[in-house]
PDB file of N, CA and C in Angstrom:
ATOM      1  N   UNK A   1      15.737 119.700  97.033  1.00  0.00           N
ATOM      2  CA  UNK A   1      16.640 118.565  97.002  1.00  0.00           C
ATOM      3  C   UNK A   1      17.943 118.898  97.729  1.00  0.00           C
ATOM      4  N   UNK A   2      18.180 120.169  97.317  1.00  0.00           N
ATOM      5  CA  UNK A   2      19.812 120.699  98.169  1.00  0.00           C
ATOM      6  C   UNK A   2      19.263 120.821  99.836  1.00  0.00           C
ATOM      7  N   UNK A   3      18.557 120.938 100.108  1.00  0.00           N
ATOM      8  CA  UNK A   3      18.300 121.359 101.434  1.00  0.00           C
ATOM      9  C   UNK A   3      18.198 119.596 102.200  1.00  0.00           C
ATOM     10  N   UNK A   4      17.682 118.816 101.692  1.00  0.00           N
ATOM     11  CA  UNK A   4      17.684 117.139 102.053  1.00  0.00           C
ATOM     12  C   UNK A   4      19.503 116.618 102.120  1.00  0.00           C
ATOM     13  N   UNK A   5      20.258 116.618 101.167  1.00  0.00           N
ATOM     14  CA  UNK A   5      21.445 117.032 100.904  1.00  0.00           C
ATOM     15  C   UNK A   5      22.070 117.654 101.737  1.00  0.00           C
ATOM     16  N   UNK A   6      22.075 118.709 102.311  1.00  0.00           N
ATOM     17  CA  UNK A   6      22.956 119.417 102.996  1.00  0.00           C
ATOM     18  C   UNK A   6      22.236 119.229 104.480  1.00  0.00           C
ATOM     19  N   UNK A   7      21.612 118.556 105.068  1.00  0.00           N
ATOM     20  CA  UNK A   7      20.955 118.302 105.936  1.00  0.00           C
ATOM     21  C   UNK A   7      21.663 116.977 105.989  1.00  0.00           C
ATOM     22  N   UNK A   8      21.262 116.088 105.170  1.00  0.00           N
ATOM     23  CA  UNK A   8      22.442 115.007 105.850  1.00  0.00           C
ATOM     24  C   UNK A   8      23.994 114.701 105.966  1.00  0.00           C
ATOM     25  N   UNK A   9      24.261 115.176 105.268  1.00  0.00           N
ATOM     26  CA  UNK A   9      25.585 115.745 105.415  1.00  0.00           C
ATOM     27  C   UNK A   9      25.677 116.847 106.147  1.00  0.00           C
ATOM     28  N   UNK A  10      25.209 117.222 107.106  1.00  0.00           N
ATOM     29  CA  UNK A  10      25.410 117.994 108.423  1.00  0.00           C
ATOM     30  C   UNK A  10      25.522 116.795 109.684  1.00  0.00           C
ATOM     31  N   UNK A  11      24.420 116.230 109.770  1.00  0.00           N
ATOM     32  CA  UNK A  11      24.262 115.269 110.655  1.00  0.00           C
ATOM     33  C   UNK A  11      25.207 114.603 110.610  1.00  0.00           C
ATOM     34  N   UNK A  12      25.534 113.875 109.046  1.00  0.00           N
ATOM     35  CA  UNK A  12      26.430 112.620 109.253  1.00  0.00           C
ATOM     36  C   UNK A  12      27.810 113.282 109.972  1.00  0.00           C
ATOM     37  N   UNK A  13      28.180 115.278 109.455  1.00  0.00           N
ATOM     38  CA  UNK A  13      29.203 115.677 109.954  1.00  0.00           C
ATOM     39  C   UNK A  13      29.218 115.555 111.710  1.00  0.00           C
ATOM     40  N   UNK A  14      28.203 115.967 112.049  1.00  0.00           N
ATOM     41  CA  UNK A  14      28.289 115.802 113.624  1.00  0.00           C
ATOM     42  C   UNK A  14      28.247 114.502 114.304  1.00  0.00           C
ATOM     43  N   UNK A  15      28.111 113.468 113.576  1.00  0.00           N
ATOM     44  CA  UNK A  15      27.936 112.612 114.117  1.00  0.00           C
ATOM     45  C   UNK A  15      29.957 111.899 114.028  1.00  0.00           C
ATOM     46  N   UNK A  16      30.209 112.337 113.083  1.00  0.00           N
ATOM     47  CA  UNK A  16      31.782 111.868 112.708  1.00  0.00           C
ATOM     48  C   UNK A  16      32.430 112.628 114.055  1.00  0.00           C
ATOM     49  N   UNK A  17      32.076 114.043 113.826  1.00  0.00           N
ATOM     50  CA  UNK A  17      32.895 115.135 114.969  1.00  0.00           C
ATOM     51  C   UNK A  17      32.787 114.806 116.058  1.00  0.00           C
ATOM     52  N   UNK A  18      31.561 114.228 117.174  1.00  0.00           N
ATOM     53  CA  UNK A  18      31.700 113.681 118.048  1.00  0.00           C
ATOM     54  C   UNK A  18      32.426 112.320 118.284  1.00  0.00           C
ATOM     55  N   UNK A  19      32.110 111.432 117.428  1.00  0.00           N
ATOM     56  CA  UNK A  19      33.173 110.405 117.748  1.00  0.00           C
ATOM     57  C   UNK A  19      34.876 110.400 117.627  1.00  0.00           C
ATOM     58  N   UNK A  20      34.792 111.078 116.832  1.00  0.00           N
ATOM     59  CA  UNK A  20      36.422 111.772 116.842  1.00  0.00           C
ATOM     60  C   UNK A  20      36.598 112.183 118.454  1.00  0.00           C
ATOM     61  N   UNK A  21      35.902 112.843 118.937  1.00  0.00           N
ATOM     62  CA  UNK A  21      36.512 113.191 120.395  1.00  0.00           C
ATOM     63  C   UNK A  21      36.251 112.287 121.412  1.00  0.00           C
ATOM     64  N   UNK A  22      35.366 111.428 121.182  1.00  0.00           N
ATOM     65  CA  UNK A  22      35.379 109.993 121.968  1.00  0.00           C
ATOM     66  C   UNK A  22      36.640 109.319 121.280  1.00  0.00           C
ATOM     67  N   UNK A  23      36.850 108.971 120.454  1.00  0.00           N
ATOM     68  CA  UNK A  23      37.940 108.289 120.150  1.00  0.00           C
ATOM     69  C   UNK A  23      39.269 108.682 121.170  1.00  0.00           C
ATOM     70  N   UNK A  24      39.787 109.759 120.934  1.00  0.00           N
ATOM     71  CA  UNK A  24      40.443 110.565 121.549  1.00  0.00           C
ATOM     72  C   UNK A  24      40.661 110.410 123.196  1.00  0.00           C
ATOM     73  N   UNK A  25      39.490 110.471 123.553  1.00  0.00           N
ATOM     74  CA  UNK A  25      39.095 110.329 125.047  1.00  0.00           C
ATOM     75  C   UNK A  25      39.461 108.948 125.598  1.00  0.00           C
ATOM     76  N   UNK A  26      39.182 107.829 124.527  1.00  0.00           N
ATOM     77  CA  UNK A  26      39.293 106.900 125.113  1.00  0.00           C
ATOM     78  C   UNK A  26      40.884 106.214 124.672  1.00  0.00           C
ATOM     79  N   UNK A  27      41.810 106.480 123.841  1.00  0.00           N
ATOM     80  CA  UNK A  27      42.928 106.887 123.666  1.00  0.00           C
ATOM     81  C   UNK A  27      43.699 107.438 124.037  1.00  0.00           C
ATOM     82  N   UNK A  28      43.433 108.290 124.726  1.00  0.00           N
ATOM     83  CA  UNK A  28      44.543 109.170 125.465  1.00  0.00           C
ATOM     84  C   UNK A  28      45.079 108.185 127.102  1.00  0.00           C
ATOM     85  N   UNK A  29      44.096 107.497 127.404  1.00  0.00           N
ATOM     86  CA  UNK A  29      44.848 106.794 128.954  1.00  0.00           C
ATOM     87  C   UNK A  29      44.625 105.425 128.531  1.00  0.00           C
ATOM     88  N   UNK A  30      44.554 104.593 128.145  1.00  0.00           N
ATOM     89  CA  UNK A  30      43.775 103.561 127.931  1.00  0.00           C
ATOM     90  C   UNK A  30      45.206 102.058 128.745  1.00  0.00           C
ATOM     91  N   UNK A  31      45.201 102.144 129.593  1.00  0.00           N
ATOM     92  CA  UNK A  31      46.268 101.365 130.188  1.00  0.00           C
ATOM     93  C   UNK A  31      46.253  99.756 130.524  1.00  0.00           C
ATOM     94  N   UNK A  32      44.590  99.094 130.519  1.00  0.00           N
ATOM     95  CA  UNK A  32      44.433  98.179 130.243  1.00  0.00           C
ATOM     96  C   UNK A  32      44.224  97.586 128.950  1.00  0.00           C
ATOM     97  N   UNK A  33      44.355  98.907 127.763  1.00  0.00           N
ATOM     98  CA  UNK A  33      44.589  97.898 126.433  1.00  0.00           C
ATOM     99  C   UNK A  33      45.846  97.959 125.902  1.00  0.00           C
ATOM    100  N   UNK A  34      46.657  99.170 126.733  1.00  0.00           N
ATOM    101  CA  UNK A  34      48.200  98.813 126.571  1.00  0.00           C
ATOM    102  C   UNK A  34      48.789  97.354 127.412  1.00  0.00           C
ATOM    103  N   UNK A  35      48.267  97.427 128.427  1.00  0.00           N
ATOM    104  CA  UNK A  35      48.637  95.527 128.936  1.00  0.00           C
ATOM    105  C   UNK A  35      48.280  94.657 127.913  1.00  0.00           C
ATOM    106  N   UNK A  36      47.156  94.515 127.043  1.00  0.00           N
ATOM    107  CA  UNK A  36      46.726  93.270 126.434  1.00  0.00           C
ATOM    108  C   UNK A  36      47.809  93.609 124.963  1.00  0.00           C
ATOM    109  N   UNK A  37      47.873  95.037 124.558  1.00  0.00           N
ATOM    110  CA  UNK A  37      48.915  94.650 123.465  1.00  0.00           C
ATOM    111  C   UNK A  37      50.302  94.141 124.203  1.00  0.00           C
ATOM    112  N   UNK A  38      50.767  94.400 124.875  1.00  0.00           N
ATOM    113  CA  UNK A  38      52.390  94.021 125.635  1.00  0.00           C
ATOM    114  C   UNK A  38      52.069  92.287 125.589  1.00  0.00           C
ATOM    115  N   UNK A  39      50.822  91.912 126.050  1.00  0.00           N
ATOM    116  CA  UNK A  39      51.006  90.459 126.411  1.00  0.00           C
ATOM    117  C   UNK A  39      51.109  89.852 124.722  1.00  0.00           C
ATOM    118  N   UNK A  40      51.010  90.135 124.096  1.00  0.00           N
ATOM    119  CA  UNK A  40      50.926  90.006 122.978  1.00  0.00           C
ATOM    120  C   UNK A  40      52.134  90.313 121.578  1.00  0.00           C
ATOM    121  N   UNK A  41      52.866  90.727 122.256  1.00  0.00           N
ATOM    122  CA  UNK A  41      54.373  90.782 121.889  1.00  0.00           C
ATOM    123  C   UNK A  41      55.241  89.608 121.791  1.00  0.00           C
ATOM    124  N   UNK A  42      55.620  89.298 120.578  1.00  0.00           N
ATOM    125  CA  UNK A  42      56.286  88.322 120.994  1.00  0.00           C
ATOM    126  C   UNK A  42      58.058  88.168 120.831  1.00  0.00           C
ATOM    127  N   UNK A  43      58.802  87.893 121.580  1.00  0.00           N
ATOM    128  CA  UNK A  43      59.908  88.286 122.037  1.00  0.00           C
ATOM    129  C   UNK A  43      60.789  86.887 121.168  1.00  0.00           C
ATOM    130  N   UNK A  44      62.200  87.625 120.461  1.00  0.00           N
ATOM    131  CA  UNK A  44      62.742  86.327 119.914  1.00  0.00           C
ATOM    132  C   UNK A  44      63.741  86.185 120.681  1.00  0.00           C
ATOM    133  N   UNK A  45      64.252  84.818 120.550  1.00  0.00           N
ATOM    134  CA  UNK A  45      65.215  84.433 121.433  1.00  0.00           C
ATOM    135  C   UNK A  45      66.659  84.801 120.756  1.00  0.00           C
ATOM    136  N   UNK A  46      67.748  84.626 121.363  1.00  0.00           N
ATOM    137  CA  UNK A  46      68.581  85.438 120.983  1.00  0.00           C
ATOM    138  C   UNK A  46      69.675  83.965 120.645  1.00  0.00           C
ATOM    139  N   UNK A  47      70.394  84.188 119.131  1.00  0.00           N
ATOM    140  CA  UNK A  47      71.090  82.956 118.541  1.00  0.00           C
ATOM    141  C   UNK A  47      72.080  82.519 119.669  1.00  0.00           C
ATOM    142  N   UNK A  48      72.298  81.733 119.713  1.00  0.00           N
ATOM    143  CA  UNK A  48      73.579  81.201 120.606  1.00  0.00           C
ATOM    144  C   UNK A  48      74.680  81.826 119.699  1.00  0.00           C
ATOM    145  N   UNK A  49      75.627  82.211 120.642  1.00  0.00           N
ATOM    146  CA  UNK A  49      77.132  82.994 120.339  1.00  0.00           C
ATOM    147  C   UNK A  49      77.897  81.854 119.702  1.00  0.00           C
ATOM    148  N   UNK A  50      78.655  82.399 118.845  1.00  0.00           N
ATOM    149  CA  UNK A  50      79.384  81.710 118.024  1.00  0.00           C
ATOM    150  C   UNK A  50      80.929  81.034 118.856  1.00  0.00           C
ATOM    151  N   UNK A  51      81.198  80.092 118.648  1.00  0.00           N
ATOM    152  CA  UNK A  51      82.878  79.860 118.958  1.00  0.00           C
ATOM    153  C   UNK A  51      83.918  80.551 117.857  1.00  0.00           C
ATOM    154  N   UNK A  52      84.883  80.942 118.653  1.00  0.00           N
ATOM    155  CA  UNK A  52      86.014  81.518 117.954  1.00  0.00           C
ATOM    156  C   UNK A  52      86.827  80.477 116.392  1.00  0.00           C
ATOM    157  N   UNK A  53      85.748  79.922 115.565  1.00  0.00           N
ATOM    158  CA  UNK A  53      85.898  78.974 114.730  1.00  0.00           C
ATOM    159  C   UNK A  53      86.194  79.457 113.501  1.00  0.00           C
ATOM    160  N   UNK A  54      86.342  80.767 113.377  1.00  0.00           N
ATOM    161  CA  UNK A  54      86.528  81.455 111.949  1.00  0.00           C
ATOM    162  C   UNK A  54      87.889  81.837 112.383  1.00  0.00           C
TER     163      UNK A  54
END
């Protein structure tokens, strides 16, 4: 039973460990999904300045 057990939990480990370094890989330059977050920013407008009324 330990040997079924520690067999998949090996696999499932390698299978985590490689995508961790794909993750990574595809994270480290990724410059067309830094454009789609920027377009996606949204910018507030700035209050109109007060008159010298105080």
């Amino acid at each position: 039973m330990f040997n079924i057990i520690d067999k998949n939990m090996f696999n499932a480990y390698n299978t985590l460990n490689g995508m961790d370094r794909d993750l990574l890989l595809i994270a480290k330059d990724d410059e067309f999904g830094r454009k789609l977050q920027d377009l996606g920013l949204l910018t507030r407008k700035r209050a109109p300045k007060r008159s010298g009324d105080y």
